[in-house]
C-alpha atoms as a PDB file:
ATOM      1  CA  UNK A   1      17.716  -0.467  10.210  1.00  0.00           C
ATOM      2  CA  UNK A   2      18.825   2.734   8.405  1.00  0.00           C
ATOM      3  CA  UNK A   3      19.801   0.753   5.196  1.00  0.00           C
ATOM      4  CA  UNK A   4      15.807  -1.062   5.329  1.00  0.00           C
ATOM      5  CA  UNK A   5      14.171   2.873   5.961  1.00  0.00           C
ATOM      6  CA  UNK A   6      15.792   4.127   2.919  1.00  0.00           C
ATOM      7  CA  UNK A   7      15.240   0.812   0.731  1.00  0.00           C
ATOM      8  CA  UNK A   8      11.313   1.583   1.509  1.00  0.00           C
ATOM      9  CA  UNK A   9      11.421   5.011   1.048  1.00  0.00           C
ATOM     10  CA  UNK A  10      12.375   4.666  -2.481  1.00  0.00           C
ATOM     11  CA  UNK A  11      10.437   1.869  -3.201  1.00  0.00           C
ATOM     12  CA  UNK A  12       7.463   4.069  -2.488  1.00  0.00           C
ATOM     13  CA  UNK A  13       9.501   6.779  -4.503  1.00  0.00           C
ATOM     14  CA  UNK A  14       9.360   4.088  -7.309  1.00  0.00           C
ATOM     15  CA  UNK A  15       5.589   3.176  -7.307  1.00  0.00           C
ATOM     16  CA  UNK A  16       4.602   6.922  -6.885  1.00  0.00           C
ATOM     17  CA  UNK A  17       6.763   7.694 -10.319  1.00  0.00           C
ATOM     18  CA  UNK A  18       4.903   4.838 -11.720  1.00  0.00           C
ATOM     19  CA  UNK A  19       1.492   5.396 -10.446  1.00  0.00           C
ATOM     20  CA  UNK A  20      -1.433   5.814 -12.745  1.00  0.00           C
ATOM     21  CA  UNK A  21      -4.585   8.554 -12.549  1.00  0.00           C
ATOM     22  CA  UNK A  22      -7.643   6.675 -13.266  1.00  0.00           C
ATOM     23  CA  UNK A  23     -10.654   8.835 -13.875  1.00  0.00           C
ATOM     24  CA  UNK A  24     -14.214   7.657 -12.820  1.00  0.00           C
ATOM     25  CA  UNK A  25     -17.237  10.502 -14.111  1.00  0.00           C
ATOM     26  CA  UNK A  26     -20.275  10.225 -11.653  1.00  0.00           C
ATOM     27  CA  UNK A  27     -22.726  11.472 -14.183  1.00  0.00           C
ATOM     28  CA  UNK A  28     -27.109  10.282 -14.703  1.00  0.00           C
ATOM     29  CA  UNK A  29     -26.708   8.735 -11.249  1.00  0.00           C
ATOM     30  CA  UNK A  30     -23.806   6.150 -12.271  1.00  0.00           C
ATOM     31  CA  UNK A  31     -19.958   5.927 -12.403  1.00  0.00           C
ATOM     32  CA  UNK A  32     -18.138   5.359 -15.378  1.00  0.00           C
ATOM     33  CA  UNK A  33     -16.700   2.991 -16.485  1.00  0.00           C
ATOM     34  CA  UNK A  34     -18.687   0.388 -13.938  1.00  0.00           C
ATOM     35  CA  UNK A  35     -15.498  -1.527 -13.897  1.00  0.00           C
ATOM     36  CA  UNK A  36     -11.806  -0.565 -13.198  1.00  0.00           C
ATOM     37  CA  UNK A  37      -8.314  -2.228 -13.259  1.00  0.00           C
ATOM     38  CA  UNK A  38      -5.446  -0.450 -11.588  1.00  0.00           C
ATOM     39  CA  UNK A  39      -2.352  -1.229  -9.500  1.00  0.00           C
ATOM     40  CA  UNK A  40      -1.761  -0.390  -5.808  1.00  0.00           C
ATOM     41  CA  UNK A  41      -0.394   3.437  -5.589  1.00  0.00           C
ATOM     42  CA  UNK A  42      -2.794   4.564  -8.295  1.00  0.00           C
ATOM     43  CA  UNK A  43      -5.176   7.166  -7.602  1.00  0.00           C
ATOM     44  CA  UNK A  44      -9.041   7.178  -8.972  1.00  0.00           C
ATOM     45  CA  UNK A  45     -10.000  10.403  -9.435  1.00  0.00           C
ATOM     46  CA  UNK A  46     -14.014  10.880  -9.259  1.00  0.00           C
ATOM     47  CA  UNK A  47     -15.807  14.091 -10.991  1.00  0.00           C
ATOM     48  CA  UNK A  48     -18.950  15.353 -10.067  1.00  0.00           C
ATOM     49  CA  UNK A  49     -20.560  15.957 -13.586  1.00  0.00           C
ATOM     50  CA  UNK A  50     -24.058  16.040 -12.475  1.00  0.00           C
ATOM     51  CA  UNK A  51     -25.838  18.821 -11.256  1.00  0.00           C
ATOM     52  CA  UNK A  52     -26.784  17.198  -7.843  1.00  0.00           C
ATOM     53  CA  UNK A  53     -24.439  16.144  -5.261  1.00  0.00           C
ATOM     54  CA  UNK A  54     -22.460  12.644  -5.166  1.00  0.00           C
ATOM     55  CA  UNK A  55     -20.486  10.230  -2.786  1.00  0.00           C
ATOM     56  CA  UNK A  56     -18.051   7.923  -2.853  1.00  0.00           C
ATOM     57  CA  UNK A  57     -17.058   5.088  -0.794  1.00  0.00           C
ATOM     58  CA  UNK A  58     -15.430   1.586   0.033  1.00  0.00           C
ATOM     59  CA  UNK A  59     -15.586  -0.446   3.139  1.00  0.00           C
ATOM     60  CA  UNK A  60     -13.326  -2.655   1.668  1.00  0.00           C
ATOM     61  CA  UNK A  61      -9.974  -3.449   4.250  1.00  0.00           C
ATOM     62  CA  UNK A  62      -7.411  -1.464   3.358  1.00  0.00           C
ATOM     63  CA  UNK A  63      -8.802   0.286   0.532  1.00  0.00           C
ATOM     64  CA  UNK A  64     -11.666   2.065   2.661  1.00  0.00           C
ATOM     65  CA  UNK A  65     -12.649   5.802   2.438  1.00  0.00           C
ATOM     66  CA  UNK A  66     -15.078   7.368   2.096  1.00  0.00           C
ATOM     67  CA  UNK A  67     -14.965  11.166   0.593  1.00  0.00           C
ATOM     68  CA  UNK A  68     -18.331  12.462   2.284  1.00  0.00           C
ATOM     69  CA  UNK A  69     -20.606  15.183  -0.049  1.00  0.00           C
ATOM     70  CA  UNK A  70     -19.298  15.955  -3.588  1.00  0.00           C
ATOM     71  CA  UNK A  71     -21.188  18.983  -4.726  1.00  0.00           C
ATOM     72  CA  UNK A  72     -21.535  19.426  -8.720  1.00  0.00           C
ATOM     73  CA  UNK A  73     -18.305  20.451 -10.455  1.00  0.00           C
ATOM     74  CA  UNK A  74     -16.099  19.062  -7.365  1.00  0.00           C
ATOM     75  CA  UNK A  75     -12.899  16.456  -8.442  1.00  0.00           C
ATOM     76  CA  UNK A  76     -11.944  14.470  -4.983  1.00  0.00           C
ATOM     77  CA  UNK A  77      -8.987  11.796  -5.345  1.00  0.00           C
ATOM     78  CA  UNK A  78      -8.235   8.617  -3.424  1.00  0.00           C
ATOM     79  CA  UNK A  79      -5.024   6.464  -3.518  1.00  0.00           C
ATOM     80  CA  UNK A  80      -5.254   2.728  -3.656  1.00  0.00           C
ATOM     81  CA  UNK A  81      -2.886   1.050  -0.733  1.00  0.00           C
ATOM     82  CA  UNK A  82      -3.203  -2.956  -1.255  1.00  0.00           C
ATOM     83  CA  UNK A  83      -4.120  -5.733  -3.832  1.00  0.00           C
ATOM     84  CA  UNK A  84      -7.362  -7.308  -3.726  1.00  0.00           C
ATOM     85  CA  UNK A  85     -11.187  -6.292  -5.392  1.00  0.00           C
ATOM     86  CA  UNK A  86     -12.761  -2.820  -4.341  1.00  0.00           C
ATOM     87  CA  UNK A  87     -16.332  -2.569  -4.171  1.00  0.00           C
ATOM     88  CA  UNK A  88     -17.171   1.570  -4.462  1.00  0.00           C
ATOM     89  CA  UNK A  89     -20.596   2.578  -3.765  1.00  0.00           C
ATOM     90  CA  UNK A  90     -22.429   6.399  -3.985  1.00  0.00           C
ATOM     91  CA  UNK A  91     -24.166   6.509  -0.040  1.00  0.00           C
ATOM     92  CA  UNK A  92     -26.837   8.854  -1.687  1.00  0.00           C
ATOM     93  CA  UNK A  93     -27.540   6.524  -4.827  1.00  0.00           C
ATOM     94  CA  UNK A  94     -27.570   3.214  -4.009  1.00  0.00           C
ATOM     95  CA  UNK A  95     -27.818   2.152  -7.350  1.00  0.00           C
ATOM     96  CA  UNK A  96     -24.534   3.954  -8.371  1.00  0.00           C
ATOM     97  CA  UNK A  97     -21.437   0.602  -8.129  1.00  0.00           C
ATOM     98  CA  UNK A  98     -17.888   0.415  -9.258  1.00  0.00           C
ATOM     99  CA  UNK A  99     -16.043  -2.619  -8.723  1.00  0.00           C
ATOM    100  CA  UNK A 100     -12.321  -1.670  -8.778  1.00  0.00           C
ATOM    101  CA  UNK A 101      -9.248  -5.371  -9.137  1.00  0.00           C
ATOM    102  CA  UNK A 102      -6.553  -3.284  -7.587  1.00  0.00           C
ATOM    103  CA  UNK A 103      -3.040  -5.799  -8.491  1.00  0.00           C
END
């Protein structure tokens, strides 16, 4: 049991070493890009570059958060934690969508 704890612990090491930052701008009431390709373990990091407030969310499994109010200026990071697509949505613009393959 001790050998399998410290296998996973540096796997996750491994995939945090090779993790990627992707960057999403919520700016003129839409992320960019719109679309997004990434790997479980890397984080999206979303910036406030309006001058009005933003969210961010997913109900999608095990890739759900949601960050709540993101005033103007504010960075807020999430990590993504399994395979599959990831639908993100902006609960004060409904218009706003990213769709995130996560592999």
């Amino acid at each position: 049991m001790k050998t399998l704890k410290i296998a996973l612990a540096l796997i996750l090491v491994a995939s945090s070493v090779y993790a990627t930052e992707h960057i999403v701008v919520q700016k003129g009431k839409a992320f960019n890009p719109k679309t997004l390709e990434a790997k479980v373990g890397d984080t999206i990091k979303f910036k406030n570059s309006d001058a009005f407030a933003h969210n961010a969310y997913s109900d999608d499994g095990a890739n759900e958060f949601d960050i709540g109010m993101q005033a103007p200026g504010e960075d807020y990071s999430i990590t993504l934690k399994a395979p599959g697509t990831v639908a993100i949505g902006c609960a004060i613009h409904p218009s706003m969508q990213l769709k995130v393959t996560v592999k």
